[in-house]
PDB file of N, CA and C in Angstrom:
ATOM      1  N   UNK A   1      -4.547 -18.803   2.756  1.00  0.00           N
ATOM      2  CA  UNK A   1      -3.741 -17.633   2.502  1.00  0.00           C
ATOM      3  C   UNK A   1      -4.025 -16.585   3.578  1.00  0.00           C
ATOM      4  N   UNK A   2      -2.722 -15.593   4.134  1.00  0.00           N
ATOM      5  CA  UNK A   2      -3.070 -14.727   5.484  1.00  0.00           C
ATOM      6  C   UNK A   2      -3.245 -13.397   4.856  1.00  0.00           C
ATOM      7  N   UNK A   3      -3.821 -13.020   5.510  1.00  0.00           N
ATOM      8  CA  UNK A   3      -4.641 -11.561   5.140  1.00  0.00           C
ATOM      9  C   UNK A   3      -3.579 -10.168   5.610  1.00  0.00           C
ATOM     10  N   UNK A   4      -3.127  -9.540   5.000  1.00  0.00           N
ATOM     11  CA  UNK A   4      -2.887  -8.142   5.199  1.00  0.00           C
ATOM     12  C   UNK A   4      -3.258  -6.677   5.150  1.00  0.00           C
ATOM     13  N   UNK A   5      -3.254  -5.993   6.151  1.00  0.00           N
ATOM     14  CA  UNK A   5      -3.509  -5.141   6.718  1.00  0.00           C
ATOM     15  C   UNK A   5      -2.909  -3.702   6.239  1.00  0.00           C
ATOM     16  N   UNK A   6      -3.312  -3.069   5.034  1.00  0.00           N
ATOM     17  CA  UNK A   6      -1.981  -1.578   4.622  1.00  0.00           C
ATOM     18  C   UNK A   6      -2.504  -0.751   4.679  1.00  0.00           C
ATOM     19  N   UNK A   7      -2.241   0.454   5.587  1.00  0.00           N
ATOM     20  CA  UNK A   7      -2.410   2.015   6.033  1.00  0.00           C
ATOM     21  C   UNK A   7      -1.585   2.892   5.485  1.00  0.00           C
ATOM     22  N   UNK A   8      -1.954   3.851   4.569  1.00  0.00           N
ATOM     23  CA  UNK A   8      -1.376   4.814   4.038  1.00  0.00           C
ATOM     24  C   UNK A   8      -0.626   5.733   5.564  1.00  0.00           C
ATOM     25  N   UNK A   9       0.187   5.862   5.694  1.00  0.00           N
ATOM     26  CA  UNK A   9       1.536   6.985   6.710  1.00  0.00           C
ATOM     27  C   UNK A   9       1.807   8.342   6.316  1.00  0.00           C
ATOM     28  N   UNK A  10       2.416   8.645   4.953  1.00  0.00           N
ATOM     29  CA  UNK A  10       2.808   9.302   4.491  1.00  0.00           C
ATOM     30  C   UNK A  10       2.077   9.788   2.815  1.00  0.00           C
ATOM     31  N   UNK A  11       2.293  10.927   3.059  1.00  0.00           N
ATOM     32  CA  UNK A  11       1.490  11.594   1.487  1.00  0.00           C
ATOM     33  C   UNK A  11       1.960  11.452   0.247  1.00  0.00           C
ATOM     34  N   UNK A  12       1.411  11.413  -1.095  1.00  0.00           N
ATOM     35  CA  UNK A  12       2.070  11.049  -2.437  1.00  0.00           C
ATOM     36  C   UNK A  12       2.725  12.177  -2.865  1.00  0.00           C
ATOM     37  N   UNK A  13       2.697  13.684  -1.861  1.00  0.00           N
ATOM     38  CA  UNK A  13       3.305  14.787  -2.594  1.00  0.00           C
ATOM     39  C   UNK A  13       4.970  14.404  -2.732  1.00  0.00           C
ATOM     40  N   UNK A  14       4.600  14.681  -4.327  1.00  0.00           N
ATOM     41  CA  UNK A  14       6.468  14.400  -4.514  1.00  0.00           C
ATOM     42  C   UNK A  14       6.868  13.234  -4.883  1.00  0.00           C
ATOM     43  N   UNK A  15       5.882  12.125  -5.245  1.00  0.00           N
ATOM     44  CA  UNK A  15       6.225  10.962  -5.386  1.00  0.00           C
ATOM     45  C   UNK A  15       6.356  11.184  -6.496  1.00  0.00           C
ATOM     46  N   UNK A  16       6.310  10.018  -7.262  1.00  0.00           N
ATOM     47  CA  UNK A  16       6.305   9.271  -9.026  1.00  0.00           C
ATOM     48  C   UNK A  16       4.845   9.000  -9.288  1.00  0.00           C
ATOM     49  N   UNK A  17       4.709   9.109 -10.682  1.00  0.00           N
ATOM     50  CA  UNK A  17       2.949   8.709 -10.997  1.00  0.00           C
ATOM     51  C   UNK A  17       2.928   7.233 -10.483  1.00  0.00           C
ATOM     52  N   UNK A  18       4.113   6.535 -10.612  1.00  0.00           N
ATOM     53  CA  UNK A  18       4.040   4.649 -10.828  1.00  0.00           C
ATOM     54  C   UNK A  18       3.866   4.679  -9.012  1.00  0.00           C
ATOM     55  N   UNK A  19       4.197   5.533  -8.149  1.00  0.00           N
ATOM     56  CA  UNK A  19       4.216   4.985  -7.170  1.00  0.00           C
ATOM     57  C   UNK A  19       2.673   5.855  -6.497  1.00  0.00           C
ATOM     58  N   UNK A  20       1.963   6.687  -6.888  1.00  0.00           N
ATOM     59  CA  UNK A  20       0.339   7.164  -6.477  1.00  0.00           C
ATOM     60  C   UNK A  20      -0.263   6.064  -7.266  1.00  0.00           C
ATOM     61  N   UNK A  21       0.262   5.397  -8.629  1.00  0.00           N
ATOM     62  CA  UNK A  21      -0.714   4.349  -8.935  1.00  0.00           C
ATOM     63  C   UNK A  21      -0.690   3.223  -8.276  1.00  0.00           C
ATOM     64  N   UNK A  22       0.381   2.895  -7.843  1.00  0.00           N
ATOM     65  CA  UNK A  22       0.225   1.471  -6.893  1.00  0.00           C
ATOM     66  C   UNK A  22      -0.241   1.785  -5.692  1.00  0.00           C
ATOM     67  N   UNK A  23      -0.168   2.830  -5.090  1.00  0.00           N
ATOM     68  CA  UNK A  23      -1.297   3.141  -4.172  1.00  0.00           C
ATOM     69  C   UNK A  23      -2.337   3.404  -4.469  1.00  0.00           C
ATOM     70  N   UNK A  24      -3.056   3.585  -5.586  1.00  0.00           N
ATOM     71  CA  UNK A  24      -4.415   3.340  -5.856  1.00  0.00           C
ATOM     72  C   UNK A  24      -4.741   2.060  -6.068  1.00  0.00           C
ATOM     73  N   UNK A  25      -4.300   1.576  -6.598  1.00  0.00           N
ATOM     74  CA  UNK A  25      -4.067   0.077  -6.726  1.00  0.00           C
ATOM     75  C   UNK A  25      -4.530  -0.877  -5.835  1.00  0.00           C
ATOM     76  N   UNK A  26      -3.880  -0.147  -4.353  1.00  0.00           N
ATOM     77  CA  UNK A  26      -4.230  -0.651  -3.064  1.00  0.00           C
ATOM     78  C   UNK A  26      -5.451  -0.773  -2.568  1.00  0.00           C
ATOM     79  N   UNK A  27      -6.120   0.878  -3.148  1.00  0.00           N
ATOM     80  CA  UNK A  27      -7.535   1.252  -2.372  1.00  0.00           C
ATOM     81  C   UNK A  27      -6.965   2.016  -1.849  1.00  0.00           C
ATOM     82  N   UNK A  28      -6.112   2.746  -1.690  1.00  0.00           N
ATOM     83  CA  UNK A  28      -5.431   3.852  -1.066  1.00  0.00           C
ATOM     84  C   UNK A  28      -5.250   4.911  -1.826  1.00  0.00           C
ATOM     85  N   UNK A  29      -4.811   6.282  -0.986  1.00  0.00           N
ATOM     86  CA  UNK A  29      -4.744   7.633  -1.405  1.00  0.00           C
ATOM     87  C   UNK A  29      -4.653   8.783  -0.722  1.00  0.00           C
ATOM     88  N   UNK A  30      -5.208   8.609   0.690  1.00  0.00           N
ATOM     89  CA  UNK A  30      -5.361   9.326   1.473  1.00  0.00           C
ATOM     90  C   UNK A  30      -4.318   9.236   2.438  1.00  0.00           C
ATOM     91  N   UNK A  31      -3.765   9.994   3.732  1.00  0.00           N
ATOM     92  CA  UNK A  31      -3.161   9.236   4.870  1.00  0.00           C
ATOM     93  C   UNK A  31      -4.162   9.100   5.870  1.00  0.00           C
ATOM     94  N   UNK A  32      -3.737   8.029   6.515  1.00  0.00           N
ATOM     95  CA  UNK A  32      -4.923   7.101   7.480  1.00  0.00           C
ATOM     96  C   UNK A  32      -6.118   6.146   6.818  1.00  0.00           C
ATOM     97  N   UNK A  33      -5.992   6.051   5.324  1.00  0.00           N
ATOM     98  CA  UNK A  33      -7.043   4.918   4.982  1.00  0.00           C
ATOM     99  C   UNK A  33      -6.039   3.692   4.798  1.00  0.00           C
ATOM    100  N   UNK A  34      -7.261   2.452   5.201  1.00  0.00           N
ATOM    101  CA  UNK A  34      -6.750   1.452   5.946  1.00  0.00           C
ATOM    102  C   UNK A  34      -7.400   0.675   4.637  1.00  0.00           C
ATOM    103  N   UNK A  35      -6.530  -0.841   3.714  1.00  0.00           N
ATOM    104  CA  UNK A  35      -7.546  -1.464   2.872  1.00  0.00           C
ATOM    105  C   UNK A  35      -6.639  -2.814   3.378  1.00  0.00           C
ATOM    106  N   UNK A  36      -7.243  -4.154   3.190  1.00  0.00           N
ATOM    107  CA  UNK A  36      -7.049  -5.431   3.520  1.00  0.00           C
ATOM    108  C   UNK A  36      -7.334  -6.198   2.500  1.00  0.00           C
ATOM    109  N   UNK A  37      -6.349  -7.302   2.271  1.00  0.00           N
ATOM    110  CA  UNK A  37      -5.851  -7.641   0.985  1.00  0.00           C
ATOM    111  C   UNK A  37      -5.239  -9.408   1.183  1.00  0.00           C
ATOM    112  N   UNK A  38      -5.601  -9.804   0.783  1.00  0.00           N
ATOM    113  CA  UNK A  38      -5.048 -11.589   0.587  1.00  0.00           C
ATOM    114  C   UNK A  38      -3.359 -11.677   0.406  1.00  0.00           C
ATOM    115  N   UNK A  39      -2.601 -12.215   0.897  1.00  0.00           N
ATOM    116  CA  UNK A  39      -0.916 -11.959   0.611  1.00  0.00           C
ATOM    117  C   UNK A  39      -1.044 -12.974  -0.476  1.00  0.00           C
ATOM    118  N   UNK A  40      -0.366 -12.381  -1.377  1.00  0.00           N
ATOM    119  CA  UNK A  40       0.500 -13.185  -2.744  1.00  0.00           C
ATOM    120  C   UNK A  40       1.927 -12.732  -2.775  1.00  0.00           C
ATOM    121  N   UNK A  41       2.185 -13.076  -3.935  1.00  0.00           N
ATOM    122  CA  UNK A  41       3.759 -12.331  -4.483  1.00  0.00           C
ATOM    123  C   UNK A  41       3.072 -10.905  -5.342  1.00  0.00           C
ATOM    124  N   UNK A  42       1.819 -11.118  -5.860  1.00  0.00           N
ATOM    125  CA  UNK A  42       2.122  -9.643  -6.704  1.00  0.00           C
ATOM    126  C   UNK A  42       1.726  -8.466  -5.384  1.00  0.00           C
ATOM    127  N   UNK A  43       1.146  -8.958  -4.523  1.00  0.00           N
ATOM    128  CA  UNK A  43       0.763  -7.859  -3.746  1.00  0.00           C
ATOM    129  C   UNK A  43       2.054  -7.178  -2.597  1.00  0.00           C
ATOM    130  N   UNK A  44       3.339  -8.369  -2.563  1.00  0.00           N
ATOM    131  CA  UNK A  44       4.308  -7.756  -2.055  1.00  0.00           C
ATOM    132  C   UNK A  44       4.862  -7.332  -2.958  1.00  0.00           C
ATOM    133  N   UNK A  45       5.358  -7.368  -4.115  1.00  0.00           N
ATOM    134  CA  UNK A  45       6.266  -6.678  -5.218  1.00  0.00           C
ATOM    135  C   UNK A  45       5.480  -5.516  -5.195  1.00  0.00           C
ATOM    136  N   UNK A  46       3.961  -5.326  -4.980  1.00  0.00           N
ATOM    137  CA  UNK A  46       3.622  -3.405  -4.800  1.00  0.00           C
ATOM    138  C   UNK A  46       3.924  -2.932  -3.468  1.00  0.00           C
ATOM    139  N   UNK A  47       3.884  -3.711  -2.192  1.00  0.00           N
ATOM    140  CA  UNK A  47       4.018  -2.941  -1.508  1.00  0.00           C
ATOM    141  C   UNK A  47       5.667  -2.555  -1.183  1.00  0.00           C
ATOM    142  N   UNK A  48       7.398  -3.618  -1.914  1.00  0.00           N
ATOM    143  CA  UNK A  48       8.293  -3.707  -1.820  1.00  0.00           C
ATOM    144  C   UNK A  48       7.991  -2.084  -2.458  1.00  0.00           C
ATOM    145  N   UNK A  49       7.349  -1.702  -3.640  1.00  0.00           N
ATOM    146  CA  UNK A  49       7.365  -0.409  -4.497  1.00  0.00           C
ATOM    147  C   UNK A  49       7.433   1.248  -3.532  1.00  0.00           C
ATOM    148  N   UNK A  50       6.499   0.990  -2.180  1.00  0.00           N
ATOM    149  CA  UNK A  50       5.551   2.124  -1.960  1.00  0.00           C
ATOM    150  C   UNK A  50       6.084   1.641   0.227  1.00  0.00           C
ATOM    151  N   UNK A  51       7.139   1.140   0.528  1.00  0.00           N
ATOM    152  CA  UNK A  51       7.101   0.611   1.586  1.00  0.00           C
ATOM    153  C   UNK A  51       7.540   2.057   2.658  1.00  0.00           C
ATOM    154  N   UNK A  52       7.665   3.040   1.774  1.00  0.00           N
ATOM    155  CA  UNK A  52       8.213   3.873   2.740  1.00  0.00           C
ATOM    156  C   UNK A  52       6.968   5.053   2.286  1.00  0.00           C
ATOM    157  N   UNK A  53       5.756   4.651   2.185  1.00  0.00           N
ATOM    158  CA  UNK A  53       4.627   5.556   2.342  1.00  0.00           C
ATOM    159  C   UNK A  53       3.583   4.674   3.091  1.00  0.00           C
ATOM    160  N   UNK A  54       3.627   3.204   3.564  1.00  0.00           N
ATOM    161  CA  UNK A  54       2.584   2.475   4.272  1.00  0.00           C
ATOM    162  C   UNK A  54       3.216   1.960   5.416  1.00  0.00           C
ATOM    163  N   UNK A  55       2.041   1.147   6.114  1.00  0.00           N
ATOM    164  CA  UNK A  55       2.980   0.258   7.226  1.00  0.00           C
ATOM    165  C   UNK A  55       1.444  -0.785   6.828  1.00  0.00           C
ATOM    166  N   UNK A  56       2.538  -1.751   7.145  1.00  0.00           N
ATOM    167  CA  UNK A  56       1.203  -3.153   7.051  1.00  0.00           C
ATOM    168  C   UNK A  56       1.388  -4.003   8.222  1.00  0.00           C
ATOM    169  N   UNK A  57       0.584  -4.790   8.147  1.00  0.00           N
ATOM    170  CA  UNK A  57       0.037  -5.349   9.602  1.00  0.00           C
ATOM    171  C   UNK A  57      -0.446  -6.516   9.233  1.00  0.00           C
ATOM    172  N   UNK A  58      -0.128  -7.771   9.576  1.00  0.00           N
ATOM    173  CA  UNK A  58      -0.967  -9.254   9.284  1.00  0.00           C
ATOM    174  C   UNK A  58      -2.126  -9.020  10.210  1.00  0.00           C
ATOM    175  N   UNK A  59      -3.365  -9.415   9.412  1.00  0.00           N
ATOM    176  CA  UNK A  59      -4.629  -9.542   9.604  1.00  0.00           C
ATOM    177  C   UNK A  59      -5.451 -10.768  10.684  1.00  0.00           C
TER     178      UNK A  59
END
């Protein structure tokens, strides 16, 4: 399984609670923290959630 790479971009001000929780979710919260993660399907259905507050990167 390939490894991914997700960096918070943009801030949760103004978001939805469901979408600061799937960025906690991540290991994220901040902008510029970086967490790395195994690809599945549940881990793209969170980031399909939150794609316009990260950028990801294969590992």
């Amino acid at each position: 399984m390939s490894s991914v790479r997700i960096t918070q971009v943009r801030s949760t001000i103004g978001q939805t609670d469901r979408h600061i929780g799937t960025l906690r979710a991540l290991g994220l919260g901040k902008i510029g923290r970086t967490s790395e993660h195994k690809d599945s399907p549940v881990l793209q259905g969170m980031l399909r959630q939150v794609n316009h507050l990260v950028r990801v990167e294969s590992a």
